[in-house]
PDB file of N, CA and C in Angstrom:
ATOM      1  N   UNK A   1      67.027 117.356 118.249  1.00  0.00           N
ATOM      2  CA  UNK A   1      68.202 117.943 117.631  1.00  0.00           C
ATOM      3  C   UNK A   1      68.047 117.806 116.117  1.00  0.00           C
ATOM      4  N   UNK A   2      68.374 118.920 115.272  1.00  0.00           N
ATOM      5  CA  UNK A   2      68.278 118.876 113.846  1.00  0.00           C
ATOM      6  C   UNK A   2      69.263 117.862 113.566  1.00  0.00           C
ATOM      7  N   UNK A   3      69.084 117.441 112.167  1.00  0.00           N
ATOM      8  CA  UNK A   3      69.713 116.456 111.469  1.00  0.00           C
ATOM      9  C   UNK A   3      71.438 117.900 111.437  1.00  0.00           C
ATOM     10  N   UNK A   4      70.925 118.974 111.082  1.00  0.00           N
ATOM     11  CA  UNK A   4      72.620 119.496 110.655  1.00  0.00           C
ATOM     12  C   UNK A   4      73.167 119.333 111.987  1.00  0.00           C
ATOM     13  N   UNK A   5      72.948 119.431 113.133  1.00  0.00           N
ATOM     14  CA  UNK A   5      73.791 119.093 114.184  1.00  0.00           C
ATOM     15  C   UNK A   5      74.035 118.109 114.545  1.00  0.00           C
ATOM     16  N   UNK A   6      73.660 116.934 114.329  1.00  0.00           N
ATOM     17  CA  UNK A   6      73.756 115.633 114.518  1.00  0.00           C
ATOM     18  C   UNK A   6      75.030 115.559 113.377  1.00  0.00           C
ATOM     19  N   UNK A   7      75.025 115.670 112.322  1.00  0.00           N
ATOM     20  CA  UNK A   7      75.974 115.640 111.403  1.00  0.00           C
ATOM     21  C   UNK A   7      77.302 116.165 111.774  1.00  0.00           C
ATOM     22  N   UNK A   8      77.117 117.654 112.493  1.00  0.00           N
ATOM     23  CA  UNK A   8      78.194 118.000 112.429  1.00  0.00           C
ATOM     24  C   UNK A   8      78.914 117.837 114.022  1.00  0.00           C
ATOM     25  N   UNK A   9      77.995 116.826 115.042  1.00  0.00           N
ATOM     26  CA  UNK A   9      78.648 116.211 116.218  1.00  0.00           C
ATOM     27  C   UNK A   9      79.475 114.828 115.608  1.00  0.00           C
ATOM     28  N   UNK A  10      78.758 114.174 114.637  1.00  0.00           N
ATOM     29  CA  UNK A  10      79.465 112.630 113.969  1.00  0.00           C
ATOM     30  C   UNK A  10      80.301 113.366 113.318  1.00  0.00           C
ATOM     31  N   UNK A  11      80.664 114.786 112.942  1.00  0.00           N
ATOM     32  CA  UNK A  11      81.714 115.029 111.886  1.00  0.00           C
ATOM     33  C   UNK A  11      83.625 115.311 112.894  1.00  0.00           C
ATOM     34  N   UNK A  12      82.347 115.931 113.879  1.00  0.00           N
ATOM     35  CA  UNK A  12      83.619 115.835 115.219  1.00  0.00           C
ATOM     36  C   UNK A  12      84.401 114.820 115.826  1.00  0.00           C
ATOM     37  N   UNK A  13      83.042 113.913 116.122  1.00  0.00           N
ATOM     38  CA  UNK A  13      83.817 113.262 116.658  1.00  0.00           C
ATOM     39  C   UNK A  13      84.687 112.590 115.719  1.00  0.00           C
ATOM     40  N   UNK A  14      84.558 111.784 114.539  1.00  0.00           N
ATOM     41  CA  UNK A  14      84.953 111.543 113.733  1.00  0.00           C
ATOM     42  C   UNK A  14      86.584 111.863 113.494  1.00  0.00           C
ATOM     43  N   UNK A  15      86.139 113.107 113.592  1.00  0.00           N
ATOM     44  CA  UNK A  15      87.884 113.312 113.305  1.00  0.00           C
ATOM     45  C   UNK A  15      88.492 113.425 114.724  1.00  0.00           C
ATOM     46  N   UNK A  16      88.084 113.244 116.104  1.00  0.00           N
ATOM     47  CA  UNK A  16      88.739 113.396 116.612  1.00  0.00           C
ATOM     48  C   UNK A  16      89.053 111.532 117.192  1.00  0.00           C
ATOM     49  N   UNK A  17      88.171 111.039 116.589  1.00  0.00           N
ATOM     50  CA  UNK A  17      88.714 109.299 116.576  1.00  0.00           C
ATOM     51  C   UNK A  17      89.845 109.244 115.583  1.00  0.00           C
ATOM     52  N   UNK A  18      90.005 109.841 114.808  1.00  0.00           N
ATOM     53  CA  UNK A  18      91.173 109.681 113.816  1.00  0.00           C
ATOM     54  C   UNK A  18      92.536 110.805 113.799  1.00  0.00           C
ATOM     55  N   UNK A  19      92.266 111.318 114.990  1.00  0.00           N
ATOM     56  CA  UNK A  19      93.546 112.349 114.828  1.00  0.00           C
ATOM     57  C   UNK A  19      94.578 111.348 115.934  1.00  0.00           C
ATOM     58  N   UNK A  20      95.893 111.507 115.515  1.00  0.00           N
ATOM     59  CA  UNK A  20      96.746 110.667 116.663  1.00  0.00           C
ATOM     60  C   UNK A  20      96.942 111.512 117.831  1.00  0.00           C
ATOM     61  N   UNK A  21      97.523 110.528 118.692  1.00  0.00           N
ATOM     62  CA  UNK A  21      97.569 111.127 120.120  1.00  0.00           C
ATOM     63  C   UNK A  21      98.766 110.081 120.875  1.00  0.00           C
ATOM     64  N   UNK A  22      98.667 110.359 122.064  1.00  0.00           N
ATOM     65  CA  UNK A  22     100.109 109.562 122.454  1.00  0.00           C
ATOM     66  C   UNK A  22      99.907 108.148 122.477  1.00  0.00           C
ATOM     67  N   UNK A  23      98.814 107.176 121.826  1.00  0.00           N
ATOM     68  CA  UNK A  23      99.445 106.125 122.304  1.00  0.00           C
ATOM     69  C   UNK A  23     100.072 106.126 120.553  1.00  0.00           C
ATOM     70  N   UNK A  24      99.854 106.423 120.022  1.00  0.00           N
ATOM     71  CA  UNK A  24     100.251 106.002 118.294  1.00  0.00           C
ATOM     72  C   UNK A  24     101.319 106.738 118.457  1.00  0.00           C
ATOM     73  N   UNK A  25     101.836 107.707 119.362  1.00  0.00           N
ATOM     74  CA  UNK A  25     103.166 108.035 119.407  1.00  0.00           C
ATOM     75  C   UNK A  25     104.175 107.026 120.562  1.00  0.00           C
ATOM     76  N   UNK A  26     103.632 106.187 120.942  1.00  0.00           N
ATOM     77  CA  UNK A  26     104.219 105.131 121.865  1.00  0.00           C
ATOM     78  C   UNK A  26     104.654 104.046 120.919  1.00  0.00           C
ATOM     79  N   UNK A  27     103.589 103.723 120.156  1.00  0.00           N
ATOM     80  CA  UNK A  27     103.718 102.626 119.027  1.00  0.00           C
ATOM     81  C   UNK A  27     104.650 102.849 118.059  1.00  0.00           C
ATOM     82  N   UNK A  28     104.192 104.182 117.183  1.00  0.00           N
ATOM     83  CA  UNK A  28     105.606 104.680 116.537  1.00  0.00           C
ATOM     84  C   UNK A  28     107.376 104.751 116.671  1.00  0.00           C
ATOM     85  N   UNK A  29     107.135 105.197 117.718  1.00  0.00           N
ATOM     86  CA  UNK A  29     108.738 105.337 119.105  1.00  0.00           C
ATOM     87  C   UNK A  29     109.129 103.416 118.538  1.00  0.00           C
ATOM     88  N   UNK A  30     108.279 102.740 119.210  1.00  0.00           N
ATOM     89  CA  UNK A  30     108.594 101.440 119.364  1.00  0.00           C
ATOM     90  C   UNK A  30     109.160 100.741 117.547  1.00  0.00           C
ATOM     91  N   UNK A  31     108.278 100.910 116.834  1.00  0.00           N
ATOM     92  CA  UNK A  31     108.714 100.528 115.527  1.00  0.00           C
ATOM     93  C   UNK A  31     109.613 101.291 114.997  1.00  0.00           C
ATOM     94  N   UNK A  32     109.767 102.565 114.834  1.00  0.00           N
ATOM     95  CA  UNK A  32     110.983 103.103 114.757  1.00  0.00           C
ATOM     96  C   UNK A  32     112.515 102.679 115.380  1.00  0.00           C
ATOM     97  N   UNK A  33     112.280 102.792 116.542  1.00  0.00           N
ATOM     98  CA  UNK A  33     113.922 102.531 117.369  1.00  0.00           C
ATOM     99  C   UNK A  33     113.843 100.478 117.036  1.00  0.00           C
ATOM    100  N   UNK A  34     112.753 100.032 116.898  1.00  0.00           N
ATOM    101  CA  UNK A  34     113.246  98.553 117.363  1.00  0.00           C
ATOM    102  C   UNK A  34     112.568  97.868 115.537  1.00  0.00           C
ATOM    103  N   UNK A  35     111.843  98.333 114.831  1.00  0.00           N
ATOM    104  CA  UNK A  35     111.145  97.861 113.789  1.00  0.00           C
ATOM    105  C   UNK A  35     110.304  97.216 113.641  1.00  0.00           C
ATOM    106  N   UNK A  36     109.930  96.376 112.897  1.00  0.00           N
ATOM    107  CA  UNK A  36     108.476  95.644 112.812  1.00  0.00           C
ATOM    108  C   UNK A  36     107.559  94.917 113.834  1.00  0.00           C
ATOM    109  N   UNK A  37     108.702  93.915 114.583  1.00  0.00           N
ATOM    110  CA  UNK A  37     108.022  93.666 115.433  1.00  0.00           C
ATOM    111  C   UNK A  37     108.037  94.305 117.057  1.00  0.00           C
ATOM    112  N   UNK A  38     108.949  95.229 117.293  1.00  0.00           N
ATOM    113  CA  UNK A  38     108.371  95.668 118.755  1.00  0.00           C
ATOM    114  C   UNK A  38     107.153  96.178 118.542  1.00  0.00           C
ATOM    115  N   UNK A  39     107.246  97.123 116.956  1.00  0.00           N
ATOM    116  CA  UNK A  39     105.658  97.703 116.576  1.00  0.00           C
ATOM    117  C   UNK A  39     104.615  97.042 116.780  1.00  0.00           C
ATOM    118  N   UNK A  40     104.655  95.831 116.097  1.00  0.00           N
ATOM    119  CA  UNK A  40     103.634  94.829 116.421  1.00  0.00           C
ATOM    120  C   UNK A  40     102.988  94.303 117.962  1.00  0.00           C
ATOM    121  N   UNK A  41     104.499  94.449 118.231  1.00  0.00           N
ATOM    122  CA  UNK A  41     103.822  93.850 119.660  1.00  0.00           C
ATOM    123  C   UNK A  41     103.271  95.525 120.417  1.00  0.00           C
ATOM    124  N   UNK A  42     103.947  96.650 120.600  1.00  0.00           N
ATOM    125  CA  UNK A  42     103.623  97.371 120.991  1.00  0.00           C
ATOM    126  C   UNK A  42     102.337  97.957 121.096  1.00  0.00           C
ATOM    127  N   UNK A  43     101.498  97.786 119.959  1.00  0.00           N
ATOM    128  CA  UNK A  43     100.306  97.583 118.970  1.00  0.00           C
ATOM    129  C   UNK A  43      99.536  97.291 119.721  1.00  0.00           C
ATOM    130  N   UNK A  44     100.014  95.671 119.791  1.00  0.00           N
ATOM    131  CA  UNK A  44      98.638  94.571 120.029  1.00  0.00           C
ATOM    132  C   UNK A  44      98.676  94.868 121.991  1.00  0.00           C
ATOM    133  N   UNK A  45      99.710  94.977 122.376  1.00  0.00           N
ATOM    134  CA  UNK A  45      99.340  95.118 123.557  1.00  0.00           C
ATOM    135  C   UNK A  45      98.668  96.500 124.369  1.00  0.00           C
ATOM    136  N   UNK A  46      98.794  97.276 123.478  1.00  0.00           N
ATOM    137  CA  UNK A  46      98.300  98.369 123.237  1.00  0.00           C
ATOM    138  C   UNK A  46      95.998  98.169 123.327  1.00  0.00           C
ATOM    139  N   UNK A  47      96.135  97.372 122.373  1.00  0.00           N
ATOM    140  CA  UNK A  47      94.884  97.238 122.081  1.00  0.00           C
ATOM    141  C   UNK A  47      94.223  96.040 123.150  1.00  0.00           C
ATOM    142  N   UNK A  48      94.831  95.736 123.384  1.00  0.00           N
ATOM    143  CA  UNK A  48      94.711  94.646 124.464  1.00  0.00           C
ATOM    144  C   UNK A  48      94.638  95.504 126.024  1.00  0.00           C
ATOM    145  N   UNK A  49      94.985  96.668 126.351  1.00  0.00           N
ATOM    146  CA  UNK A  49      94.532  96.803 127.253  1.00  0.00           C
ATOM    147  C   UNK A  49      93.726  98.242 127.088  1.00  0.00           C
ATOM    148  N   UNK A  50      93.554  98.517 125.799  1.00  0.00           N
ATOM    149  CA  UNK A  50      91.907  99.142 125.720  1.00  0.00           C
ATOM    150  C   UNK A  50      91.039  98.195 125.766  1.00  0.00           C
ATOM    151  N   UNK A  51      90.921  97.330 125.325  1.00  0.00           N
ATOM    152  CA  UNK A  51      89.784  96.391 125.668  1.00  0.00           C
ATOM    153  C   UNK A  51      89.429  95.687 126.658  1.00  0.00           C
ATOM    154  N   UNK A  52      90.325  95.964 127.983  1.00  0.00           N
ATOM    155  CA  UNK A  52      90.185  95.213 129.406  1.00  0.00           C
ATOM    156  C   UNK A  52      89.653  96.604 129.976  1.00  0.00           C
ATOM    157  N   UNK A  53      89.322  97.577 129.299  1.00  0.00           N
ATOM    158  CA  UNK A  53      88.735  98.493 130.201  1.00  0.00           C
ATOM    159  C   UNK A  53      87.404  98.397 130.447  1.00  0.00           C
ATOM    160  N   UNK A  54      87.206  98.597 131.841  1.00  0.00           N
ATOM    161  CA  UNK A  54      85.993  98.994 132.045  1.00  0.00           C
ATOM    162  C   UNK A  54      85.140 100.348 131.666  1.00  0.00           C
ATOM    163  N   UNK A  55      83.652  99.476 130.820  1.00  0.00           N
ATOM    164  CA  UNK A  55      82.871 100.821 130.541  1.00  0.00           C
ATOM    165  C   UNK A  55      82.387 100.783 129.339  1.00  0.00           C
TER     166      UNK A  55
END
Protein backbone atom coordinates (compact mmCIF):
# COMPACT_ATOMS: atom_id res chain seq x y z
CA UNK A 1 0.00 0.00 0.00
CA UNK A 2 1.36 3.54 -0.92
CA UNK A 3 2.40 5.78 1.81
CA UNK A 4 -0.72 8.36 0.42
CA UNK A 5 -3.15 5.70 1.44
CA UNK A 6 -1.83 4.72 4.50
CA UNK A 7 -2.06 8.42 5.41
CA UNK A 8 -5.25 8.95 4.38
CA UNK A 9 -6.66 5.48 6.30
CA UNK A 10 -4.72 7.12 9.78
CA UNK A 11 -6.46 10.40 8.62
CA UNK A 12 -9.86 8.46 8.89
CA UNK A 13 -9.63 6.79 11.31
CA UNK A 14 -8.39 9.52 13.26
CA UNK A 15 -11.19 11.52 13.03
CA UNK A 16 -13.46 9.01 13.46
CA UNK A 17 -11.71 8.23 17.08
CA UNK A 18 -12.45 11.81 17.78
CA UNK A 19 -15.88 12.48 16.54
CA UNK A 20 -18.53 11.94 19.57
CA UNK A 21 -21.01 9.36 19.65
CA UNK A 22 -23.43 8.12 22.29
CA UNK A 23 -21.40 7.29 25.03
CA UNK A 24 -20.06 11.14 25.37
CA UNK A 25 -23.69 11.84 24.95
CA UNK A 26 -24.46 9.58 28.09
CA UNK A 27 -21.67 11.36 29.99
CA UNK A 28 -22.80 14.77 28.95
CA UNK A 29 -26.72 14.02 29.90
CA UNK A 30 -25.10 12.97 33.30
CA UNK A 31 -22.97 16.21 34.03
CA UNK A 32 -25.44 18.38 32.77
CA UNK A 33 -28.72 17.27 34.72
CA UNK A 34 -26.53 16.20 37.93
CA UNK A 35 -22.90 18.29 37.46
CA UNK A 36 -19.45 17.54 38.16
CA UNK A 37 -19.52 14.66 39.80
CA UNK A 38 -22.22 12.28 38.29
CA UNK A 39 -19.94 13.40 35.17
CA UNK A 40 -17.09 12.09 36.78
CA UNK A 41 -18.38 9.14 37.84
CA UNK A 42 -20.34 8.57 34.67
CA UNK A 43 -16.90 8.93 32.89
CA UNK A 44 -14.86 6.69 34.83
CA UNK A 45 -17.32 4.01 34.78
CA UNK A 46 -17.72 4.46 31.41
CA UNK A 47 -14.06 3.76 30.80
CA UNK A 48 -13.98 1.09 33.10
CA UNK A 49 -16.08 -1.02 31.20
CA UNK A 50 -14.30 -0.37 27.86
CA UNK A 51 -11.48 -1.79 29.32
CA UNK A 52 -13.09 -5.12 30.68
CA UNK A 53 -13.72 -5.82 27.13
CA UNK A 54 -12.70 -8.54 25.48
CA UNK A 55 -10.33 -8.23 22.37
Amino acid sequence: MSPELWLSLLLICALGAMSPGPSLAMVMRHTVSGGRAPGVVAALTHALGWGSMPG
